[in-house]
Protein backbone atom coordinates (compact mmCIF):
# COMPACT_ATOMS: atom_id res chain seq x y z
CA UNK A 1 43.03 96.55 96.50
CA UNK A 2 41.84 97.13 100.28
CA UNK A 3 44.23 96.81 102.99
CA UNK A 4 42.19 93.92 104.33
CA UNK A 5 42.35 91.94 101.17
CA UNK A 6 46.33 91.74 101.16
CA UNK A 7 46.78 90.19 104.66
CA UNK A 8 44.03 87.53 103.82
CA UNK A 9 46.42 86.57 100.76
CA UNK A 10 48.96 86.43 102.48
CA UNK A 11 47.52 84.28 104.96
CA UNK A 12 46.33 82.26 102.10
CA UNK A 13 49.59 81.83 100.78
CA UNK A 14 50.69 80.78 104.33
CA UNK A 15 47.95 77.90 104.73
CA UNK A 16 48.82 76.85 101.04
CA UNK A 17 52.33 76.26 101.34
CA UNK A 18 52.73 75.13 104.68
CA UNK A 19 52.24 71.69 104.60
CA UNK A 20 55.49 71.73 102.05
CA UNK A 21 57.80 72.52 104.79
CA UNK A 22 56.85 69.63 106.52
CA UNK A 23 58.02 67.03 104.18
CA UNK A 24 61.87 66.69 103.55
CA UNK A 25 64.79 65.68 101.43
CA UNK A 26 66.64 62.64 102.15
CA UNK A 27 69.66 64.55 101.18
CA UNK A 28 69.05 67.53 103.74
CA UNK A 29 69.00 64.60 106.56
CA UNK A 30 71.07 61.73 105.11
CA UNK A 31 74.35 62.14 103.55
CA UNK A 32 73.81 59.73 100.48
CA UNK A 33 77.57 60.03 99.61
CA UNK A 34 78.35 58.26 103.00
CA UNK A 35 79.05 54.09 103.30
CA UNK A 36 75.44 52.46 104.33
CA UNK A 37 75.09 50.77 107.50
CA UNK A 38 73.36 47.58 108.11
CA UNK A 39 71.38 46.86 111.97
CA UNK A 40 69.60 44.33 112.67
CA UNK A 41 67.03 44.47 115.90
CA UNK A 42 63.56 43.99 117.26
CA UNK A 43 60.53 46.02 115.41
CA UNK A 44 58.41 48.17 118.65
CA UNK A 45 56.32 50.52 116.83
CA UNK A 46 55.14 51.46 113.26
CA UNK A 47 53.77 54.35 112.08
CA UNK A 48 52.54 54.43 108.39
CA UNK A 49 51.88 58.05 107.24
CA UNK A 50 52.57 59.74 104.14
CA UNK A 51 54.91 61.57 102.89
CA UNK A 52 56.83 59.30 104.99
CA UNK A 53 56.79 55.78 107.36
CA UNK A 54 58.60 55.23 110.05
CA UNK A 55 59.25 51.98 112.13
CA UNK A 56 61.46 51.99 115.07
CA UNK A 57 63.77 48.87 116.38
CA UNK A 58 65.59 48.29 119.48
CA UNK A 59 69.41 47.10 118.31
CA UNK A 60 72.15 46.33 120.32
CA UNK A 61 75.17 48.17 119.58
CA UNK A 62 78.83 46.04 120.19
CA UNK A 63 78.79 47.23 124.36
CA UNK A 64 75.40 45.69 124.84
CA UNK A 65 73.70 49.25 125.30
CA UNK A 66 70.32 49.05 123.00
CA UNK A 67 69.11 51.86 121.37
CA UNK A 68 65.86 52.24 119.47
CA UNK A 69 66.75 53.42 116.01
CA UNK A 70 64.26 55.02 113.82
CA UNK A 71 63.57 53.71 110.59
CA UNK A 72 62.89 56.09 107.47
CA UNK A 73 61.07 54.19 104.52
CA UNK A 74 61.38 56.72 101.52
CA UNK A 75 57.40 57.21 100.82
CA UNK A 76 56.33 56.02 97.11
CA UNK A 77 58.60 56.71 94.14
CA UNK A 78 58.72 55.94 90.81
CA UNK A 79 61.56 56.16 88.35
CA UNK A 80 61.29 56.48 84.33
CA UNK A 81 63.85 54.51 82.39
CA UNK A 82 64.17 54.60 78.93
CA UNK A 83 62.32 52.23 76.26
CA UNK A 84 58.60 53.01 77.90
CA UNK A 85 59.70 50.92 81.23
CA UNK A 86 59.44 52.01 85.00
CA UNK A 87 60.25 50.79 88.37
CA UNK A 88 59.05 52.21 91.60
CA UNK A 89 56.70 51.85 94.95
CA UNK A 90 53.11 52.49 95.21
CA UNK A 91 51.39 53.36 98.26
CA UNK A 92 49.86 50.40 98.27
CA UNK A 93 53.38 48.77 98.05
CA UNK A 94 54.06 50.91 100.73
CA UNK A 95 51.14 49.51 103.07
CA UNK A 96 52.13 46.19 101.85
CA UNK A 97 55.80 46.68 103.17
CA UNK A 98 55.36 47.81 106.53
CA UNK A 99 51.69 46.33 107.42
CA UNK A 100 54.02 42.87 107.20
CA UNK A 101 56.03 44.03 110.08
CA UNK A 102 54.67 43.34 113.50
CA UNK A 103 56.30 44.78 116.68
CA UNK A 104 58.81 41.87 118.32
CA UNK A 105 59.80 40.82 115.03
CA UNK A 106 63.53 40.79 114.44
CA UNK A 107 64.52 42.28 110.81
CA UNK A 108 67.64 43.37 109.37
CA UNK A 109 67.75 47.19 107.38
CA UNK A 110 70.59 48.71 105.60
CA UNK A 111 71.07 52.11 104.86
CA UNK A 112 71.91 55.50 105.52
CA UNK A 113 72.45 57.23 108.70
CA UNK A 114 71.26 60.58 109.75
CA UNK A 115 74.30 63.26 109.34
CA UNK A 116 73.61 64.63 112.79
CA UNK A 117 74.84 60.66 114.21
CA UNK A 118 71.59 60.28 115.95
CA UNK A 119 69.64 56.60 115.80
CA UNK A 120 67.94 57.36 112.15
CA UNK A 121 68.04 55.54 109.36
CA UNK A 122 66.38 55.81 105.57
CA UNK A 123 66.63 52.32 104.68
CA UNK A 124 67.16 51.12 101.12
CA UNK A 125 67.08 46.70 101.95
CA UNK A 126 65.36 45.09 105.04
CA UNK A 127 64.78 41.47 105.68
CA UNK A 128 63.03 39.64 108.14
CA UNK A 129 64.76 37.19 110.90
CA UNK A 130 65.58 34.32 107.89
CA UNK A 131 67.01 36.18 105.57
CA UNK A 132 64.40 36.82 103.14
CA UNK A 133 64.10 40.14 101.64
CA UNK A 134 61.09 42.23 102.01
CA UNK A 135 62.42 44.53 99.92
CA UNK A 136 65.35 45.84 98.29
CA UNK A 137 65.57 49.62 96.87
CA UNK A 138 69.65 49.35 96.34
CA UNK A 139 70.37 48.40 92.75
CA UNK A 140 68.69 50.03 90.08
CA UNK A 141 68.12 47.77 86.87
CA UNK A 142 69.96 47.95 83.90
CA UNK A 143 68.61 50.05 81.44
């Protein structure tokens, strides 16, 4: 093998795998074994991307000081369960989700908090401003 072909494979290798380090575990970011949070605020920007979508809020925390949290949906998932049945999100119920939030609306989200404390959240329920759910990832179904 020439010395010019290993560096290009290398290289290769590089361009192939990096787009993996840009995508993340929940669990590196969110400690799952933690007690989910609820907020409930104003919607100012969405951003629908894959692997993940983000929507930020402004929420006012109990001194009156707002702080625009960012909101972490999941990306699409889909979960075998026993007896040929599964549950999950498409992309297109991903789309679906978040294209029905505008910025100004008021929703509510619950779920977990970023382990380093900062505003960042990877939500698992949000509803809009009367209660209705848009959609709820917390209970699995019986199996």
């Amino acid at each position: 093998m020439s010395a010019l072909k290993i560096p290009r494979m290398g290289f290769a290798l590089f361009a192939i795998a990096a787009p993996l380090f840009g995508h993340h575990s929940p669990a590196g970011l969110f400690d799952q074994k933690s007690a989910p949070i609820a907020i409930t605020g104003k919607v100012t920007a969405i951003e629908i991307k894959s692997p993940h979508s983000y929507f930020w809020m402004d929420v006012m925390d109990p001194t009156g000081v707002v702080h625009n949290w960012k909101v972490e949906y999941g990306g699409t998932w889909r979960l075998d369960i026993p007896g040929d049945r599964s549950i999950g999100l498409s992309g297109a119920d991903e789309k679906r989700i978040l294209g029905s939030l505008k910025p100004g609306a008021v929703v509510s989200v619950e779920g977990i908090r970023a382990k380093d404390g900062t505003y960042w959240i990877s939500f698992k329920f949000l509803s809009d401003d009367q209660g209705k759910t848009i959609v709820d990832m917390r209970v699995l179904p019986a199996r």
